[in-house]
C-alpha atoms as a PDB file:
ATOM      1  CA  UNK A   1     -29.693 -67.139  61.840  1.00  0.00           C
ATOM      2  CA  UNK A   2     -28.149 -70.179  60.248  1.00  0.00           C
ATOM      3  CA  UNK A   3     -24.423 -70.968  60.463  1.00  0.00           C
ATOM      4  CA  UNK A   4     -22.484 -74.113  59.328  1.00  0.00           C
ATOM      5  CA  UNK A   5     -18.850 -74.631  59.685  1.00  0.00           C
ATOM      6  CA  UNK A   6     -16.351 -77.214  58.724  1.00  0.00           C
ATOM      7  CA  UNK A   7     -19.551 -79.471  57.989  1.00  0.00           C
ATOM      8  CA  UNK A   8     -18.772 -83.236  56.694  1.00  0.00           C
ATOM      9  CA  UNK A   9     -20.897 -85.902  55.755  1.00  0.00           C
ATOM     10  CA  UNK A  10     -19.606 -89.424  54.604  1.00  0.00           C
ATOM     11  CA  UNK A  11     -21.885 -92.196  53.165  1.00  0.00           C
ATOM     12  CA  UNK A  12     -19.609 -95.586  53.753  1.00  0.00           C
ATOM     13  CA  UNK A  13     -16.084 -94.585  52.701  1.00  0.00           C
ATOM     14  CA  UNK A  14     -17.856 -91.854  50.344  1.00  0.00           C
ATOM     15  CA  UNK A  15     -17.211 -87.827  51.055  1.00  0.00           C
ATOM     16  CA  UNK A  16     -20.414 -86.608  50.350  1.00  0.00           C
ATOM     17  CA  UNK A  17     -19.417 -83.275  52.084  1.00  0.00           C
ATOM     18  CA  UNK A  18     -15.411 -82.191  52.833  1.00  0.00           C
ATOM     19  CA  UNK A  19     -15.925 -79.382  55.594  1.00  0.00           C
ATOM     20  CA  UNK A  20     -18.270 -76.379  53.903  1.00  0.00           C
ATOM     21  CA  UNK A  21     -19.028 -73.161  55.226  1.00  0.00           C
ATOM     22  CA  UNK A  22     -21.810 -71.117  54.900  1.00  0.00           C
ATOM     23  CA  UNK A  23     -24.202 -68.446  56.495  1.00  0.00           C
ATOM     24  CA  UNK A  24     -27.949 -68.243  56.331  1.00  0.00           C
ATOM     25  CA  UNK A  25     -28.853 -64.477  57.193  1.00  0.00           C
ATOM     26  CA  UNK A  26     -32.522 -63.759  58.687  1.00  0.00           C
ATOM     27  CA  UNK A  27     -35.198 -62.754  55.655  1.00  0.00           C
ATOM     28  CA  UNK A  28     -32.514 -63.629  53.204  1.00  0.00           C
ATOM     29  CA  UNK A  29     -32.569 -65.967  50.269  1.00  0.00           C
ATOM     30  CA  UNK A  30     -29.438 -68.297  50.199  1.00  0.00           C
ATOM     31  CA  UNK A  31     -29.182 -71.318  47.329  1.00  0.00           C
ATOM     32  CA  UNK A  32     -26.696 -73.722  46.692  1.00  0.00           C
ATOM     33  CA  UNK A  33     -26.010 -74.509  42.998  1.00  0.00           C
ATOM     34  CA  UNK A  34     -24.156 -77.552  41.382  1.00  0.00           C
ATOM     35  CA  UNK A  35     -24.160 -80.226  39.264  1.00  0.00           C
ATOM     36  CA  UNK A  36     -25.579 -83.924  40.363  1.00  0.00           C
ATOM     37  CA  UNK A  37     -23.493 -85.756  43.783  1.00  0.00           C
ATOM     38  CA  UNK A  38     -21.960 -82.142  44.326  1.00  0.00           C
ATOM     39  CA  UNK A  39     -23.612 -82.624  48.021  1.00  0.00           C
ATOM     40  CA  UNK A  40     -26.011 -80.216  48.070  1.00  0.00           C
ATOM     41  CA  UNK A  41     -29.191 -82.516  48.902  1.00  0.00           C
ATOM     42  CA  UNK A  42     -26.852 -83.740  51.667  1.00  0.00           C
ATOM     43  CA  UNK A  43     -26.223 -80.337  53.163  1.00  0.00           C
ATOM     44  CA  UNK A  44     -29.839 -79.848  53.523  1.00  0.00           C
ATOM     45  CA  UNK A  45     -30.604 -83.228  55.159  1.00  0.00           C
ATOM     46  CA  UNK A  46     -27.384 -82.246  57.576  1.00  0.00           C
ATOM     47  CA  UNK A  47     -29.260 -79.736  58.601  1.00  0.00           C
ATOM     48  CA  UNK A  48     -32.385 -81.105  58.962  1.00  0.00           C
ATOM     49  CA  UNK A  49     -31.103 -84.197  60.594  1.00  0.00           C
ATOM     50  CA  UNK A  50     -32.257 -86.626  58.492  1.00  0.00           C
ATOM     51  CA  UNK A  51     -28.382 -87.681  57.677  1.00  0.00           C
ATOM     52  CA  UNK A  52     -25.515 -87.854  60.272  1.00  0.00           C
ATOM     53  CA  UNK A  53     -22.402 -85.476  60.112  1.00  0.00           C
ATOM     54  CA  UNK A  54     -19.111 -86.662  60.664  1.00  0.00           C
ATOM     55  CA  UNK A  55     -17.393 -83.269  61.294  1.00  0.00           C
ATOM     56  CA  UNK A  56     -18.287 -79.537  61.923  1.00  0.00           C
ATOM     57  CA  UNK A  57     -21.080 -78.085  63.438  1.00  0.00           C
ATOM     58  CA  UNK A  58     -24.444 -76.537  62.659  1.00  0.00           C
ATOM     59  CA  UNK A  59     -26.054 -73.651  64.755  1.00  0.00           C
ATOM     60  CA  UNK A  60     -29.612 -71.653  64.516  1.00  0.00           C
ATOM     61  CA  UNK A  61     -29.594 -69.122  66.813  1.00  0.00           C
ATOM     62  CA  UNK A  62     -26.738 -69.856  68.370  1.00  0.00           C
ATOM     63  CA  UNK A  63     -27.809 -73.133  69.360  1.00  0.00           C
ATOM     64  CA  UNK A  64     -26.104 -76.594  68.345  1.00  0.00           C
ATOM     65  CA  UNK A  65     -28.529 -78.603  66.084  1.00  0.00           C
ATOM     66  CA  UNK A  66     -26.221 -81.371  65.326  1.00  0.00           C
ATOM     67  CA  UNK A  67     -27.356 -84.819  66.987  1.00  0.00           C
ATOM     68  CA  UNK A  68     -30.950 -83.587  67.279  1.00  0.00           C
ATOM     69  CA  UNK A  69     -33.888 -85.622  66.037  1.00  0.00           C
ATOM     70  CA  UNK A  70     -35.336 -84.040  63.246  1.00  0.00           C
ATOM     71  CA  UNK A  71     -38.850 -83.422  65.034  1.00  0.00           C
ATOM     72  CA  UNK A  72     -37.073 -81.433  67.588  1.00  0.00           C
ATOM     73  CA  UNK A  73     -35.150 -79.484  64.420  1.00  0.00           C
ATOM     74  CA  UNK A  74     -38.408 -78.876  63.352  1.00  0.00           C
ATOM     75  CA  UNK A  75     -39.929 -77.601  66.949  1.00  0.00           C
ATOM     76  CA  UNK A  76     -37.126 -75.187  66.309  1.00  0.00           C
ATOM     77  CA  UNK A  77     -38.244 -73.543  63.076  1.00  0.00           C
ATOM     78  CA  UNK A  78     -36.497 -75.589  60.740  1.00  0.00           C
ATOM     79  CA  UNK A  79     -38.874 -76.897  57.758  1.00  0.00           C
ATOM     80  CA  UNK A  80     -37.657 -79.140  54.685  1.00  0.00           C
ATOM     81  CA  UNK A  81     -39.317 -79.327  51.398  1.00  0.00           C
ATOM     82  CA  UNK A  82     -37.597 -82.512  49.938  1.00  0.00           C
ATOM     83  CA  UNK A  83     -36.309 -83.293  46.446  1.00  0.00           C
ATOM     84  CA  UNK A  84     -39.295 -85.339  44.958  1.00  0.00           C
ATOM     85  CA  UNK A  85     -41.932 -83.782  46.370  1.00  0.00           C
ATOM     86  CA  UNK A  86     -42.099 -87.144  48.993  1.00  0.00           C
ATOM     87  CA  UNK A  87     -45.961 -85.938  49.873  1.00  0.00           C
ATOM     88  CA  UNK A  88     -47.972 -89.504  50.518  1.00  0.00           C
ATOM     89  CA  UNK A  89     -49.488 -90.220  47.365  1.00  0.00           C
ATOM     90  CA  UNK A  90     -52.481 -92.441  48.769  1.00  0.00           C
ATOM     91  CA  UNK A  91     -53.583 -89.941  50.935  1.00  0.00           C
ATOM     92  CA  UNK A  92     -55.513 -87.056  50.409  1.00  0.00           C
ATOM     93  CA  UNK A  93     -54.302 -83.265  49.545  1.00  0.00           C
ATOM     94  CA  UNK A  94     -56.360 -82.173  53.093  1.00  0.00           C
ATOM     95  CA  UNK A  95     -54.869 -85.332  54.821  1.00  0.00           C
ATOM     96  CA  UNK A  96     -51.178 -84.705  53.585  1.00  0.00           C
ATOM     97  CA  UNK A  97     -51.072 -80.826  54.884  1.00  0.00           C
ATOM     98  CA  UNK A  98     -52.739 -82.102  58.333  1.00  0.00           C
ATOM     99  CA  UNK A  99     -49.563 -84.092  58.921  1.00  0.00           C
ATOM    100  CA  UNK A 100     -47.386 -81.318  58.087  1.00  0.00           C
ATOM    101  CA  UNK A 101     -48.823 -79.865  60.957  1.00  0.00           C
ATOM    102  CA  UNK A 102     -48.546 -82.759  63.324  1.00  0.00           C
ATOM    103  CA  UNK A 103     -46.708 -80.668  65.993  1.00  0.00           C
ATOM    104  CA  UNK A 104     -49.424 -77.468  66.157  1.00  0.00           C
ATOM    105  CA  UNK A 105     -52.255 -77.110  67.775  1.00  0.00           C
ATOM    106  CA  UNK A 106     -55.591 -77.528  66.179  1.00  0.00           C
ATOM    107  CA  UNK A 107     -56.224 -74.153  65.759  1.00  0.00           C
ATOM    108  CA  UNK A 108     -52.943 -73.725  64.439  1.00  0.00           C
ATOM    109  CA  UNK A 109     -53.525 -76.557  61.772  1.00  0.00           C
ATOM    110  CA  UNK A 110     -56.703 -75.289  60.674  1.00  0.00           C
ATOM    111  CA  UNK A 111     -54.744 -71.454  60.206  1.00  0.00           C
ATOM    112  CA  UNK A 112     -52.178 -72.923  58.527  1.00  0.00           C
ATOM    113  CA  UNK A 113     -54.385 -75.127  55.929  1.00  0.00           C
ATOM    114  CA  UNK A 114     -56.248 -71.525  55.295  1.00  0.00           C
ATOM    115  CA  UNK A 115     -52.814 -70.185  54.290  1.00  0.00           C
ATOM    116  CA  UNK A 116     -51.581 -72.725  52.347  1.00  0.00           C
ATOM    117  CA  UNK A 117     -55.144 -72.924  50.519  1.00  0.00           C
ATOM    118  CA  UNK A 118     -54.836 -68.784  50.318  1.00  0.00           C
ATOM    119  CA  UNK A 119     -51.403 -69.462  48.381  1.00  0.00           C
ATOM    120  CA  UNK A 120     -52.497 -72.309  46.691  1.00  0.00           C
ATOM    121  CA  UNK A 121     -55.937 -71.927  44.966  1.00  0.00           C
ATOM    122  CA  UNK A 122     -55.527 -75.112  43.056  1.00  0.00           C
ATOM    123  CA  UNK A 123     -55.080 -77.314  46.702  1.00  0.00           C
ATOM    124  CA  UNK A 124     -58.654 -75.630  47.978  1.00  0.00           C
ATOM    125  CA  UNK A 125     -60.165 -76.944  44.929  1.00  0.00           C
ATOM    126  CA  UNK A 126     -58.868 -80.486  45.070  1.00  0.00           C
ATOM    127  CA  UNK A 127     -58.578 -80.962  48.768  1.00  0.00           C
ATOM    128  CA  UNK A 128     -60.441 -84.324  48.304  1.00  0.00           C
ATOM    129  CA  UNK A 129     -57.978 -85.385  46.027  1.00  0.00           C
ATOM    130  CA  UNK A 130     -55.348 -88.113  46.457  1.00  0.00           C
ATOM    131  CA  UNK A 131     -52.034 -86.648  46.306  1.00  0.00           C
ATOM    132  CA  UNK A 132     -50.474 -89.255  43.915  1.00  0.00           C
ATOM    133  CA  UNK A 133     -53.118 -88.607  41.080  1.00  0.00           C
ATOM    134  CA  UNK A 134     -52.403 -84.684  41.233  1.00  0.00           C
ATOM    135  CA  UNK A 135     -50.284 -83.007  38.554  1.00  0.00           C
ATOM    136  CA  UNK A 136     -46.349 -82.665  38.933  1.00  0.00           C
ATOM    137  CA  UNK A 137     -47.074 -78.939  39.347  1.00  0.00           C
ATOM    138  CA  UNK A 138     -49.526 -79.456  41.854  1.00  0.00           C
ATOM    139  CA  UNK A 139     -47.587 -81.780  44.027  1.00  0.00           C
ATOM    140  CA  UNK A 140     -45.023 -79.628  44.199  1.00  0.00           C
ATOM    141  CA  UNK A 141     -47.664 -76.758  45.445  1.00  0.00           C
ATOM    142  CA  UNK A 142     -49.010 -79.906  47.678  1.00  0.00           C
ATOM    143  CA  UNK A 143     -45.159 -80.196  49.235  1.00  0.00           C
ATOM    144  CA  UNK A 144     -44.312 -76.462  49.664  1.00  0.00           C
ATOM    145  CA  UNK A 145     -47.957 -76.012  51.485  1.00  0.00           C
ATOM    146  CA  UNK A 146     -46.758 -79.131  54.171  1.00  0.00           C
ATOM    147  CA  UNK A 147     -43.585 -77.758  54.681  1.00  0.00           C
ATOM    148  CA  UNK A 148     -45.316 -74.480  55.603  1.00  0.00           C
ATOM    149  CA  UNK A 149     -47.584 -76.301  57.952  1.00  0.00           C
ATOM    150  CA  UNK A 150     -45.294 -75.894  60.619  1.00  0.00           C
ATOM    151  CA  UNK A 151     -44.951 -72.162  60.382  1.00  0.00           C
ATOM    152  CA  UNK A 152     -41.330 -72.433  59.972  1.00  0.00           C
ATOM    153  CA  UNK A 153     -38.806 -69.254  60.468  1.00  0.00           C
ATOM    154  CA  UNK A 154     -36.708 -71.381  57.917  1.00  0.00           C
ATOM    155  CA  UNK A 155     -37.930 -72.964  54.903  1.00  0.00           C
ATOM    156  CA  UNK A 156     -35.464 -75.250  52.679  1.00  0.00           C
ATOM    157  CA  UNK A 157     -36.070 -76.141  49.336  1.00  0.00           C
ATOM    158  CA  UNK A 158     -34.355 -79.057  47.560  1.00  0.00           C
ATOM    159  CA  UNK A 159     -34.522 -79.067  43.906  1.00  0.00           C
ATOM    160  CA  UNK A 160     -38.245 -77.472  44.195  1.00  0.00           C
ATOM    161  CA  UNK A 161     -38.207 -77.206  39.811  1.00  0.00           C
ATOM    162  CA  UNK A 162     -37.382 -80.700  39.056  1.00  0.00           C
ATOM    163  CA  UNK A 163     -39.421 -82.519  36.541  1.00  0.00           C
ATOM    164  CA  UNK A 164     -41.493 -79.301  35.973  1.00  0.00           C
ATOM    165  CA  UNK A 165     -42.119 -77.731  33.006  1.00  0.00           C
ATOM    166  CA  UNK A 166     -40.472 -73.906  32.165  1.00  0.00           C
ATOM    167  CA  UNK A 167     -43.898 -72.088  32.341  1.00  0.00           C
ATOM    168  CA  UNK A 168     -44.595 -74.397  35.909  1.00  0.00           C
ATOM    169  CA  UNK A 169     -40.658 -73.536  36.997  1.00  0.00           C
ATOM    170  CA  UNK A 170     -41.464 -70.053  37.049  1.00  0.00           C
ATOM    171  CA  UNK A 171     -44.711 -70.465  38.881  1.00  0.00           C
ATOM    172  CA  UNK A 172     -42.712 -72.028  41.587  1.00  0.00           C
ATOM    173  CA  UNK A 173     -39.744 -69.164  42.270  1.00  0.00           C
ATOM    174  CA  UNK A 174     -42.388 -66.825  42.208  1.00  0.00           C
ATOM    175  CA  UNK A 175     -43.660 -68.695  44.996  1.00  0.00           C
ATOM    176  CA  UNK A 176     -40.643 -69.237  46.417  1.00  0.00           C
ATOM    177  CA  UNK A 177     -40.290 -65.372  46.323  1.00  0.00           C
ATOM    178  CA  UNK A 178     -43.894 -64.578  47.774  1.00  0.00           C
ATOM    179  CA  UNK A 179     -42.662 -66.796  50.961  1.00  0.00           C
ATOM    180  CA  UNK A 180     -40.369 -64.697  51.393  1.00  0.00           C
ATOM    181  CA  UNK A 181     -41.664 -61.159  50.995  1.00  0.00           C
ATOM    182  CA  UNK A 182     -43.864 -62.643  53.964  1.00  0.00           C
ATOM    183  CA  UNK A 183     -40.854 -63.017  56.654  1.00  0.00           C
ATOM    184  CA  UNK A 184     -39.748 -66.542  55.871  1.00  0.00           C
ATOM    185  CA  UNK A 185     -35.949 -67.124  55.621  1.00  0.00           C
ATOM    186  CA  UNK A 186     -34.573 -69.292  52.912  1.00  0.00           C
ATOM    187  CA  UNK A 187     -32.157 -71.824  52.031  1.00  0.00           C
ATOM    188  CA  UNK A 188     -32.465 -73.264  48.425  1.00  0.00           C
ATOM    189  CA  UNK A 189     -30.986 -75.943  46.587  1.00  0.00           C
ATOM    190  CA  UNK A 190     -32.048 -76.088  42.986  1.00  0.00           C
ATOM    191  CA  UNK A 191     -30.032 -77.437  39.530  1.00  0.00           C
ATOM    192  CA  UNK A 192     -31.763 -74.383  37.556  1.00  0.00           C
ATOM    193  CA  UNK A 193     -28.854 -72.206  38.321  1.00  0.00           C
ATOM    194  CA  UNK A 194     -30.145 -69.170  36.368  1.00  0.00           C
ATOM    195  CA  UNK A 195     -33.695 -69.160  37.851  1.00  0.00           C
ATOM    196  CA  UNK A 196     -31.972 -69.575  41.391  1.00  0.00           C
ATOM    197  CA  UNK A 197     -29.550 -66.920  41.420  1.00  0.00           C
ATOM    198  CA  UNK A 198     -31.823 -64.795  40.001  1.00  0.00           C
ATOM    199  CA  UNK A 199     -33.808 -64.648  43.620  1.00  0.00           C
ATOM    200  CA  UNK A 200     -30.751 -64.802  45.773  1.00  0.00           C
ATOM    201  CA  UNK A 201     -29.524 -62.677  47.857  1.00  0.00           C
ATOM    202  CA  UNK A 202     -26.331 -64.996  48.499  1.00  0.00           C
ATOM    203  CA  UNK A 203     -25.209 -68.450  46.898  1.00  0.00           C
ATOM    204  CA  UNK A 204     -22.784 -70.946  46.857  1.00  0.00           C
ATOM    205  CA  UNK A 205     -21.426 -73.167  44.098  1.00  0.00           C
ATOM    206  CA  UNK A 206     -20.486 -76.829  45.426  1.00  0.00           C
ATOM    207  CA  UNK A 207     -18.429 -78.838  43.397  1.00  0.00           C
ATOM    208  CA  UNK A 208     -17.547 -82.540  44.691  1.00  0.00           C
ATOM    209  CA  UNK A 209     -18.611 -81.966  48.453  1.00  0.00           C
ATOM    210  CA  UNK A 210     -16.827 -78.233  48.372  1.00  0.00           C
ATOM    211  CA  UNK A 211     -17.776 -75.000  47.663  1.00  0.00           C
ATOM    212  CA  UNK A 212     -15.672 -73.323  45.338  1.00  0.00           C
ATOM    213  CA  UNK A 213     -17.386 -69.770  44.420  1.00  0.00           C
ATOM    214  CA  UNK A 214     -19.466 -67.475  46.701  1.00  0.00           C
ATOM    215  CA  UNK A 215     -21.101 -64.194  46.502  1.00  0.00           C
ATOM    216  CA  UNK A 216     -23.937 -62.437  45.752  1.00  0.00           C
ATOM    217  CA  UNK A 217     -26.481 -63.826  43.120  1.00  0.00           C
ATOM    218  CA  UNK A 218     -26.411 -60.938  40.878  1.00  0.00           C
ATOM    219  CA  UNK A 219     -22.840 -61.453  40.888  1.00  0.00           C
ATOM    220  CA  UNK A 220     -22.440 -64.911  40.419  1.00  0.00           C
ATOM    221  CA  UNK A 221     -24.843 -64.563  37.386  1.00  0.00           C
ATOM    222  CA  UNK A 222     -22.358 -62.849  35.621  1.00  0.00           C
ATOM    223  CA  UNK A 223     -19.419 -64.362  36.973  1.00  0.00           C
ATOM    224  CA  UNK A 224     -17.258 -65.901  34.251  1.00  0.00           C
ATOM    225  CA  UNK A 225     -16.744 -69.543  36.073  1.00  0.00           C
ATOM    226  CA  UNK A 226     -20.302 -69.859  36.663  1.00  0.00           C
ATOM    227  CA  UNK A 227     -21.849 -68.559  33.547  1.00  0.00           C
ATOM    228  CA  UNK A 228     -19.184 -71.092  31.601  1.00  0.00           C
ATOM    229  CA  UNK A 229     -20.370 -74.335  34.149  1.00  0.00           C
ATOM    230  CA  UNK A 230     -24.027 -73.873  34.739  1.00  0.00           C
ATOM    231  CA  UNK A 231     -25.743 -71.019  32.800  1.00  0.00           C
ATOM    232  CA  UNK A 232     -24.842 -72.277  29.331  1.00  0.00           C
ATOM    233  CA  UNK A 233     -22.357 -69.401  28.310  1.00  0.00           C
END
């Protein structure tokens, strides 16, 4: 569904990227592991658009994504759930998943509220409620129901456990897990390396803007390299 190749990004004379490689398969879970300024936020808004590459390509069915706004990337199927949550705090839970779907129909707003509500109990119940004066946890639940809004084939997460607490982390893969069990494709970026590969089908270590181990998750979660750098062994 997904494929990037050779992909660079540079901030100034900073490599932020150096050329990865990697495959999103349809109704798979891929994630991205690695330690702080290993580039995996930047892959993400690569794809999205939201940051320009210098090199390689991106392609989603076959089709070149690089150089497109990121409302058409989104058109597309293409949904990002961004590293600090980013919902607008002054605005209303209700109000904050309406803009999520700013590109649907009204009919198709009011489904897509329904299901995020449906998933989220909590949101139904404090739909009135400014989004800055909700709890970490529910923000979070607040930013994964926007980025559904859109009914997105693709759904990526970046860093959807940070700032949460353990019982709250868990809360969220399972969620992460229900999404897709229900069709949705997914590319995940996330520091928690155990809880990640734990879901994944597929994942990718970056280190310094390259990826240096692949495979599956089961695999990697007993790999030697990884267990030593990220799962504490």
């Amino acid at each position: 569904m997904l494929k990037v190749k050779n992909l660079g990004v540079k901030y100034g004379g900073i490599h932020a990227l150096r050329g990865i490689s990697l495959d999103v398969p349809v109704g798979k879970i891929v994630t991205l592991i690695g330690a702080n300024g290993a580039g995996k936020s930047s892959t993400l808004r690569a794809i999205a658009g939201l940051v320009k590459a210098s090199s390689g390509s991106v392609t989603w069915k076959e089709k070149h994504l690089l150089g497109l706004m990121p409302e058409t990337i989104l058109d597309r199927g293409i949904a990002l759930c961004p590293e600090g949550r980013r919902i607008f705090p002054h605005l209303t839970v209700l109000e904050n998943l309406r803009l999520g779907g700013y590109n649907k129909r009204d009919d198709e707003v009011d489904a897509g509220i329904e299901r995020a509500f449906k998933l989220f109990p909590r949101l139904r119940e404090r739909d009135w409620q400014k989004g800055g004066t909700l709890s970490g946890g529910e923000q979070q639940m607040l930013a994964v129901g926007r980025a559904l809004m859109s009914d997105p084939e693709l759904v990526m997460f970046d860093e959807p456990s940070m700032g949460l607490a353990p019982i709250l982390v868990e809360e969220v893969f399972d969620i992460i897990r229900h999404i897709n069990h229900e069709g949705k494709t997914v590319l995940l970026v996330e520091q928690n390396a155990f809880a990640a590969l734990r879901i994944a089908d597929y994942a990718y270590v970056l280190e310094v803007g390259e990826i240096t181990i692949q495979g599956k998750g089961s695999d990697l979660l007993t790999d030697e390299r990884v267990v030593k750098a990220y799962l504490g062994g």
